[in-house]
PDB file of N, CA and C in Angstrom:
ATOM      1  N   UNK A   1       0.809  -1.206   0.000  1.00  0.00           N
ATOM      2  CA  UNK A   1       0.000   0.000   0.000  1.00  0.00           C
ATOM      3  C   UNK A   1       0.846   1.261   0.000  1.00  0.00           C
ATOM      4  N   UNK A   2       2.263   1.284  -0.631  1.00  0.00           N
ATOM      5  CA  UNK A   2       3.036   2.907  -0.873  1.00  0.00           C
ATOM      6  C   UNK A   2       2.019   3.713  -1.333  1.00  0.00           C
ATOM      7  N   UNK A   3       1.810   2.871  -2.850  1.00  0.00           N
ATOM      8  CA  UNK A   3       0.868   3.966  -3.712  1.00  0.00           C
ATOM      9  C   UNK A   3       0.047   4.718  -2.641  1.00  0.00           C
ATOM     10  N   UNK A   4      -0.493   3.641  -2.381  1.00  0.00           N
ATOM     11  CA  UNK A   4      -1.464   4.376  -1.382  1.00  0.00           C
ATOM     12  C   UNK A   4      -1.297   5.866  -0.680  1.00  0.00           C
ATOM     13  N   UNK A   5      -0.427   5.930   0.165  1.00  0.00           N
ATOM     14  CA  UNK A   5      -0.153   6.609   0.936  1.00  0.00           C
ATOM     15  C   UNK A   5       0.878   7.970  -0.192  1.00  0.00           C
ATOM     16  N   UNK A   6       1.244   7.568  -0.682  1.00  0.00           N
ATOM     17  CA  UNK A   6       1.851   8.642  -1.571  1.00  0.00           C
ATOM     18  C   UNK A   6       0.853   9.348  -2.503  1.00  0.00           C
ATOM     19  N   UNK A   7      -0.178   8.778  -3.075  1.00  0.00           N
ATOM     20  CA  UNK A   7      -1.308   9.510  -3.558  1.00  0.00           C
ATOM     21  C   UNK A   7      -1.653   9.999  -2.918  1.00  0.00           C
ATOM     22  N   UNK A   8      -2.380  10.392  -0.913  1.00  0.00           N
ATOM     23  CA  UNK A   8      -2.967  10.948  -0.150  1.00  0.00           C
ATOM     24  C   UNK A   8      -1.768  11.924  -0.083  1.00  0.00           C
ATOM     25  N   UNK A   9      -0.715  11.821   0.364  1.00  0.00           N
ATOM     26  CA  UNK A   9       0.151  12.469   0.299  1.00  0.00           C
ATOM     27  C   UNK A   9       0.239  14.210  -0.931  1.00  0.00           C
ATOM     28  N   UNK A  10       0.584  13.530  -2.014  1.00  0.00           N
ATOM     29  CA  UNK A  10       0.034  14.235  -3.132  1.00  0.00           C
ATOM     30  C   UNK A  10      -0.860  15.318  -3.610  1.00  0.00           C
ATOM     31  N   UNK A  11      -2.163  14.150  -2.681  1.00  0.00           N
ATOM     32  CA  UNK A  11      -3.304  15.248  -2.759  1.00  0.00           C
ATOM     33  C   UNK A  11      -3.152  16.037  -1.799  1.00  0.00           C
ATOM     34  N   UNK A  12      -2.530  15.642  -0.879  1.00  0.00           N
ATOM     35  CA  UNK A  12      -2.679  17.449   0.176  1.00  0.00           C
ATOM     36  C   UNK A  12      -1.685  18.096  -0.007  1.00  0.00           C
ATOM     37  N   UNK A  13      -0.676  17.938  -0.728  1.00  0.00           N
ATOM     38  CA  UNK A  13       0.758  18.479  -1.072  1.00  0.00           C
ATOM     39  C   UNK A  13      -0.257  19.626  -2.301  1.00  0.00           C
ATOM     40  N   UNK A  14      -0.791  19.642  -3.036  1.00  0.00           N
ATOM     41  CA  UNK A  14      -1.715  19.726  -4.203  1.00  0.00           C
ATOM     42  C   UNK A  14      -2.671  21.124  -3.915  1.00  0.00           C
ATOM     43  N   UNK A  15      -3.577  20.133  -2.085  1.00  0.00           N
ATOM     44  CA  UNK A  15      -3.989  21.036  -1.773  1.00  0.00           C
ATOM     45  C   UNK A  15      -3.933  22.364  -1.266  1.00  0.00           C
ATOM     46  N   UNK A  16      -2.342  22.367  -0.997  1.00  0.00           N
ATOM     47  CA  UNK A  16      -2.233  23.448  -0.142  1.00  0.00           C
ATOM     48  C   UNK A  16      -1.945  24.445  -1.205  1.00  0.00           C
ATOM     49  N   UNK A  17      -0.839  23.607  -2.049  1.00  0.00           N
ATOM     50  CA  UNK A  17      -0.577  24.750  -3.500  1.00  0.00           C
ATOM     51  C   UNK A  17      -1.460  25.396  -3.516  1.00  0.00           C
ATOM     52  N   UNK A  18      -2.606  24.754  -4.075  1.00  0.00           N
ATOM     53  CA  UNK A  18      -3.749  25.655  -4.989  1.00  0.00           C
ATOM     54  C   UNK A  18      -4.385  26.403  -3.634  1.00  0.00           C
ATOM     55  N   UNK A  19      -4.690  26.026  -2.437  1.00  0.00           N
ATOM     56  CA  UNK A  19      -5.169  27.263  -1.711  1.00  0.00           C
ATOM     57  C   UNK A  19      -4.366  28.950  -1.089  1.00  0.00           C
ATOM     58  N   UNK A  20      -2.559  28.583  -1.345  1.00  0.00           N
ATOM     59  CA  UNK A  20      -1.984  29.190  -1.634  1.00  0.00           C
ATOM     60  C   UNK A  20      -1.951  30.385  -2.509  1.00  0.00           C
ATOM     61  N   UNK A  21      -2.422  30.169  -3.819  1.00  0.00           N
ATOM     62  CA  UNK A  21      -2.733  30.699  -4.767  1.00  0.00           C
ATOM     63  C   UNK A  21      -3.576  31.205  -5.020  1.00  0.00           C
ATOM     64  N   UNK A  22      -5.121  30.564  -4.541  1.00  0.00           N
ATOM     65  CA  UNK A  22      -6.355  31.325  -4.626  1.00  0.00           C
ATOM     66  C   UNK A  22      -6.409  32.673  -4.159  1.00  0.00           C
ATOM     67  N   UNK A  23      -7.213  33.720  -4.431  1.00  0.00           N
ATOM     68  CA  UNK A  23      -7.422  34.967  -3.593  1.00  0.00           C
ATOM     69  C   UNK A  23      -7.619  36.371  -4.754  1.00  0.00           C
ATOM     70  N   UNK A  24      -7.841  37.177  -4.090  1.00  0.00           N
ATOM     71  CA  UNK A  24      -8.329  38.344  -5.052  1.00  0.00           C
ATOM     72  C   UNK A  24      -6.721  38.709  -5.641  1.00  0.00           C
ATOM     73  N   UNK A  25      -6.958  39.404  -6.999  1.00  0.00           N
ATOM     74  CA  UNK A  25      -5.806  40.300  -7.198  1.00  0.00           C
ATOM     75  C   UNK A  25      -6.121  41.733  -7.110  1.00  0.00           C
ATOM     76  N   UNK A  26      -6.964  42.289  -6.119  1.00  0.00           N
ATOM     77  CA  UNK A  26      -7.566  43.786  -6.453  1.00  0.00           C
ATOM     78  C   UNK A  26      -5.623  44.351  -5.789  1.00  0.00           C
ATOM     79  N   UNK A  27      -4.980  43.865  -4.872  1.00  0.00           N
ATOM     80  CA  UNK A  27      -4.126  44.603  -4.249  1.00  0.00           C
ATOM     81  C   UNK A  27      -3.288  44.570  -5.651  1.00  0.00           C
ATOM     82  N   UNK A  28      -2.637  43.613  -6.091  1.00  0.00           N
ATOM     83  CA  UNK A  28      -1.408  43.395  -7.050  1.00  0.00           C
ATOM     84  C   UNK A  28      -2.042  44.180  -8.679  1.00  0.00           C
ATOM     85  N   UNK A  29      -3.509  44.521  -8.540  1.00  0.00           N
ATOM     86  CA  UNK A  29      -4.109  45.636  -9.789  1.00  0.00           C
ATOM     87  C   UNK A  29      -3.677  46.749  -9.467  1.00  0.00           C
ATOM     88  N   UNK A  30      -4.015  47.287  -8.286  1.00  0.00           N
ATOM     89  CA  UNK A  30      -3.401  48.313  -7.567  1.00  0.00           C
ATOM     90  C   UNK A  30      -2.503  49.052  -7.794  1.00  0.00           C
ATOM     91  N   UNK A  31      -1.536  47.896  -7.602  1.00  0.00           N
ATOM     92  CA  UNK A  31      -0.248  48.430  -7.448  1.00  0.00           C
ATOM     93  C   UNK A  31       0.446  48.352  -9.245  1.00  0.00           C
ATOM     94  N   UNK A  32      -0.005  47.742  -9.354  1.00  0.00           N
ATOM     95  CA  UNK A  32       0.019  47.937 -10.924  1.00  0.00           C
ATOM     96  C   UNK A  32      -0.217  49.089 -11.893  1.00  0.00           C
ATOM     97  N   UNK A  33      -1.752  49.834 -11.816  1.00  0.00           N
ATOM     98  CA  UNK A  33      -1.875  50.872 -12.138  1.00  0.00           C
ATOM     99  C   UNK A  33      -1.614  52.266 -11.763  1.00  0.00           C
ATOM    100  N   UNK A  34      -0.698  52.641 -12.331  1.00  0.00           N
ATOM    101  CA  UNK A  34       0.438  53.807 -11.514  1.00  0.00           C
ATOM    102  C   UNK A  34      -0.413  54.970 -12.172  1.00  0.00           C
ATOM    103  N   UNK A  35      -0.769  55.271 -13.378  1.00  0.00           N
ATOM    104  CA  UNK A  35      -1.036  56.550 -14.065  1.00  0.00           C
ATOM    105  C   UNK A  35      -2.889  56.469 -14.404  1.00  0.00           C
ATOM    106  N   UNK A  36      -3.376  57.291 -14.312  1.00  0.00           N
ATOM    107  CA  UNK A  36      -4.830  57.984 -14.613  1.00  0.00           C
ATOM    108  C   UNK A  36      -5.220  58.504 -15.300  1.00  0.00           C
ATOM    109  N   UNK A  37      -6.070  58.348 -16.270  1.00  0.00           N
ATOM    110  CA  UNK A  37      -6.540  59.197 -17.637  1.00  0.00           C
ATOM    111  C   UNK A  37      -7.290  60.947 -16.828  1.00  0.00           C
ATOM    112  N   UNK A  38      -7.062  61.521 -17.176  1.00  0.00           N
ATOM    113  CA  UNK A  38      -7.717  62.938 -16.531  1.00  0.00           C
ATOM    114  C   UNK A  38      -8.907  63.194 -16.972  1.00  0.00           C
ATOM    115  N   UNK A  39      -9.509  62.470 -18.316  1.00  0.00           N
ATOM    116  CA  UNK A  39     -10.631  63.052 -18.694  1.00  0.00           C
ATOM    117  C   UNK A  39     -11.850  61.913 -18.589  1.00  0.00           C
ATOM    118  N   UNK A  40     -11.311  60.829 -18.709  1.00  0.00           N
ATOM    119  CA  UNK A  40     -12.344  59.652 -18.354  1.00  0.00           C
ATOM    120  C   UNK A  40     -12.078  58.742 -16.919  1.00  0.00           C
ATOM    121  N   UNK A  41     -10.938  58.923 -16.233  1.00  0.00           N
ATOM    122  CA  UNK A  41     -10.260  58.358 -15.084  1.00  0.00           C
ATOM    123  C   UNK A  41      -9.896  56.905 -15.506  1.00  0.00           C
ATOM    124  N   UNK A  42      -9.683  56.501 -16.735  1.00  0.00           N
ATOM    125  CA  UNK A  42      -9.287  55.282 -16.664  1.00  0.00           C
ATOM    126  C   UNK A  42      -7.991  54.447 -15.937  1.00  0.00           C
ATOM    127  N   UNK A  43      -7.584  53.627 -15.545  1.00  0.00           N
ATOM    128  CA  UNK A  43      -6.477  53.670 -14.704  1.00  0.00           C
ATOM    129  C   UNK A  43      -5.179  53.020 -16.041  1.00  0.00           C
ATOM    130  N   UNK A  44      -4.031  53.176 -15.960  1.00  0.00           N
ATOM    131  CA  UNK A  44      -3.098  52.573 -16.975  1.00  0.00           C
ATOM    132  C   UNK A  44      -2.049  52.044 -16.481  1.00  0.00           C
ATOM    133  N   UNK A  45      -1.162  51.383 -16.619  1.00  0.00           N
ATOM    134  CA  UNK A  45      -0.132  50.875 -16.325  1.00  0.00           C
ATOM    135  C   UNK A  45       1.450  51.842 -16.512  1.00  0.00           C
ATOM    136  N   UNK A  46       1.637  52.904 -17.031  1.00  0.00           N
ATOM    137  CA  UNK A  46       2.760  53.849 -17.831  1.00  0.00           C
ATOM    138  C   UNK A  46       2.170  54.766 -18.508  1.00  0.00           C
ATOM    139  N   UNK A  47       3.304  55.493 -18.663  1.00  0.00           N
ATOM    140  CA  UNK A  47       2.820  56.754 -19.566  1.00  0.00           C
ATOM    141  C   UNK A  47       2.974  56.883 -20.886  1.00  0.00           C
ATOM    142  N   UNK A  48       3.567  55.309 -21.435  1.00  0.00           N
ATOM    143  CA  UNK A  48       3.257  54.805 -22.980  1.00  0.00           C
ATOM    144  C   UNK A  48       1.580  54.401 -23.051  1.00  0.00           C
ATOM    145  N   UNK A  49       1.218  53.841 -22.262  1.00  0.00           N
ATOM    146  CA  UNK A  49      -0.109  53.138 -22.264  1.00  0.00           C
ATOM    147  C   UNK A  49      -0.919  54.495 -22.414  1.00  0.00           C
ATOM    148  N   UNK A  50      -0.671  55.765 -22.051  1.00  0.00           N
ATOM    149  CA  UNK A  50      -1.670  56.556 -21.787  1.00  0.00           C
ATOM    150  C   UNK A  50      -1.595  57.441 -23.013  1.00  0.00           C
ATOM    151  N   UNK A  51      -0.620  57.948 -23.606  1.00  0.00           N
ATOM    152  CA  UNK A  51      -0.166  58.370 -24.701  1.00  0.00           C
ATOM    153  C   UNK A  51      -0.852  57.546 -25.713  1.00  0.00           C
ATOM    154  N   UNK A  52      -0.873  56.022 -26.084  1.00  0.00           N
ATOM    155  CA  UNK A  52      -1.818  54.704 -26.894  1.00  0.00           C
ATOM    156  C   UNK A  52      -3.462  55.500 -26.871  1.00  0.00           C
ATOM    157  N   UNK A  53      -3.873  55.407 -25.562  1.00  0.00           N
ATOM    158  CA  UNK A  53      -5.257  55.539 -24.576  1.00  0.00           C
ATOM    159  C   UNK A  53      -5.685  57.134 -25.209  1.00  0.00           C
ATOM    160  N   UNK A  54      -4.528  58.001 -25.191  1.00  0.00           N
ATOM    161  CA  UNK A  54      -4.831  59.251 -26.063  1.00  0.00           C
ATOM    162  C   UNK A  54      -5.117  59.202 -27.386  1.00  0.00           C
ATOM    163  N   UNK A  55      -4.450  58.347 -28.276  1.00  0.00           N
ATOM    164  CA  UNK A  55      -4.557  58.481 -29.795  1.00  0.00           C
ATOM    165  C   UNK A  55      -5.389  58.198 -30.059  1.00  0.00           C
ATOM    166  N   UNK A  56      -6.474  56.888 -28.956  1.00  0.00           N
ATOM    167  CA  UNK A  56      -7.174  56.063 -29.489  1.00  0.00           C
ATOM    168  C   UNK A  56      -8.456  56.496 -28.955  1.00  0.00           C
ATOM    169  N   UNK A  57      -8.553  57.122 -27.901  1.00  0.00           N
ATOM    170  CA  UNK A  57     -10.058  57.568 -27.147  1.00  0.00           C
ATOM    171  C   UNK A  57      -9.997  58.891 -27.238  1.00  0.00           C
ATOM    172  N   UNK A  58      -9.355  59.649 -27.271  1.00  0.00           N
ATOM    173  CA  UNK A  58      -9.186  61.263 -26.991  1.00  0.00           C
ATOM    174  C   UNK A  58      -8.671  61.687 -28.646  1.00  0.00           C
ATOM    175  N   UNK A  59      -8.507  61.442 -29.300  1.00  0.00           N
ATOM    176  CA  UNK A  59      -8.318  61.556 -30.595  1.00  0.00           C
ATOM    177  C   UNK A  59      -7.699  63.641 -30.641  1.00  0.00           C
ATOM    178  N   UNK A  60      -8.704  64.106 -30.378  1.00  0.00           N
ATOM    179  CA  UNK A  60      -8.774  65.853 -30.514  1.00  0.00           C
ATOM    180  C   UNK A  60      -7.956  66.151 -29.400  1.00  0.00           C
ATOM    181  N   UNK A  61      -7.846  65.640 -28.157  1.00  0.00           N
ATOM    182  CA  UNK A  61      -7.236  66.095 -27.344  1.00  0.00           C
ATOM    183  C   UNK A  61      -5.480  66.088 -27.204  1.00  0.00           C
ATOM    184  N   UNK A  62      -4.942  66.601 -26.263  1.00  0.00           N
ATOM    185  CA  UNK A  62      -3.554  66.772 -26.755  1.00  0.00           C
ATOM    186  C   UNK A  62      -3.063  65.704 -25.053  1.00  0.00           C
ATOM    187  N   UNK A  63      -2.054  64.820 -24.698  1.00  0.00           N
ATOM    188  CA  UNK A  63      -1.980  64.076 -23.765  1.00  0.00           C
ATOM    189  C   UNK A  63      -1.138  64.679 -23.082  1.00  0.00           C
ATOM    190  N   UNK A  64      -1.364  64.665 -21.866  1.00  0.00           N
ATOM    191  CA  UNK A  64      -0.616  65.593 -20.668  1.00  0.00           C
ATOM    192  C   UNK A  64       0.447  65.289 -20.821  1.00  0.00           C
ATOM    193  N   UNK A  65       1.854  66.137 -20.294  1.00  0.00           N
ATOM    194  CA  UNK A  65       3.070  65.591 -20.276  1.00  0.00           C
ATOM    195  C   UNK A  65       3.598  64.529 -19.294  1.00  0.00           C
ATOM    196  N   UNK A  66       4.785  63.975 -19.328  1.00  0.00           N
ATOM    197  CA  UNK A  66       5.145  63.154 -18.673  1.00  0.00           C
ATOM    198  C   UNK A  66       5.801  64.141 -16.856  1.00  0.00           C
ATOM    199  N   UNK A  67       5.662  65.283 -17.038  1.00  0.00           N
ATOM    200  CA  UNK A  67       6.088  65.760 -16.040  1.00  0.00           C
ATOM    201  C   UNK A  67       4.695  65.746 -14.705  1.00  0.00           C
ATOM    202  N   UNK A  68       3.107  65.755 -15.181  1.00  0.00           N
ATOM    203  CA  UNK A  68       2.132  65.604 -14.717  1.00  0.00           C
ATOM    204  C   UNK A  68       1.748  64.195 -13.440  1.00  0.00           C
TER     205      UNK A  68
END
C-alpha cells in the first residue's frame, strides 16, 4: 500500500498549493496601475499606455506631459 499513501500524500501536497494561490488580485491591480486618464479616469499601467489611450479615445485632445 506505498501507492497508497503517496497519492494521499500528493493530494494534500496539491492542496495546499492551490489554496496558496487562490485569492483576489484587487491589491497586485493596484499596485500595478500607476497613471490615470484625466478626462475619463481610466487607470493605466505607464505613460506609454496613456499616450496609446490618447490616440485612441481622446483623438482631438492633446496628452498631458510626462512631467504631470
Amino acid at each position: 500500500m506505498t501507492r497508497g499513501k503517496q497519492k494521499i500524500e500528493a493530494q494534500r501536497k496539491n492542496a495546499e498549493k492551490n489554496q496558496k494561490s487562490k485569492g483576489s488580485q484587487f491589491e497586485a491591480r493596484a499596485v500595478a496601475l500607476k497613471v490615470t486618464c484625466p478626462i475619463c479616469k481610466v487607470q493605466l499601467a505607464n505613460e506609454n499606455q496613456l499616450g496609446d489611450h490618447y490616440s485612441a479615445k481622446h483623438p482631438k485632445e492633446k496628452p498631458p506631459s510626462n512631467s504631470e
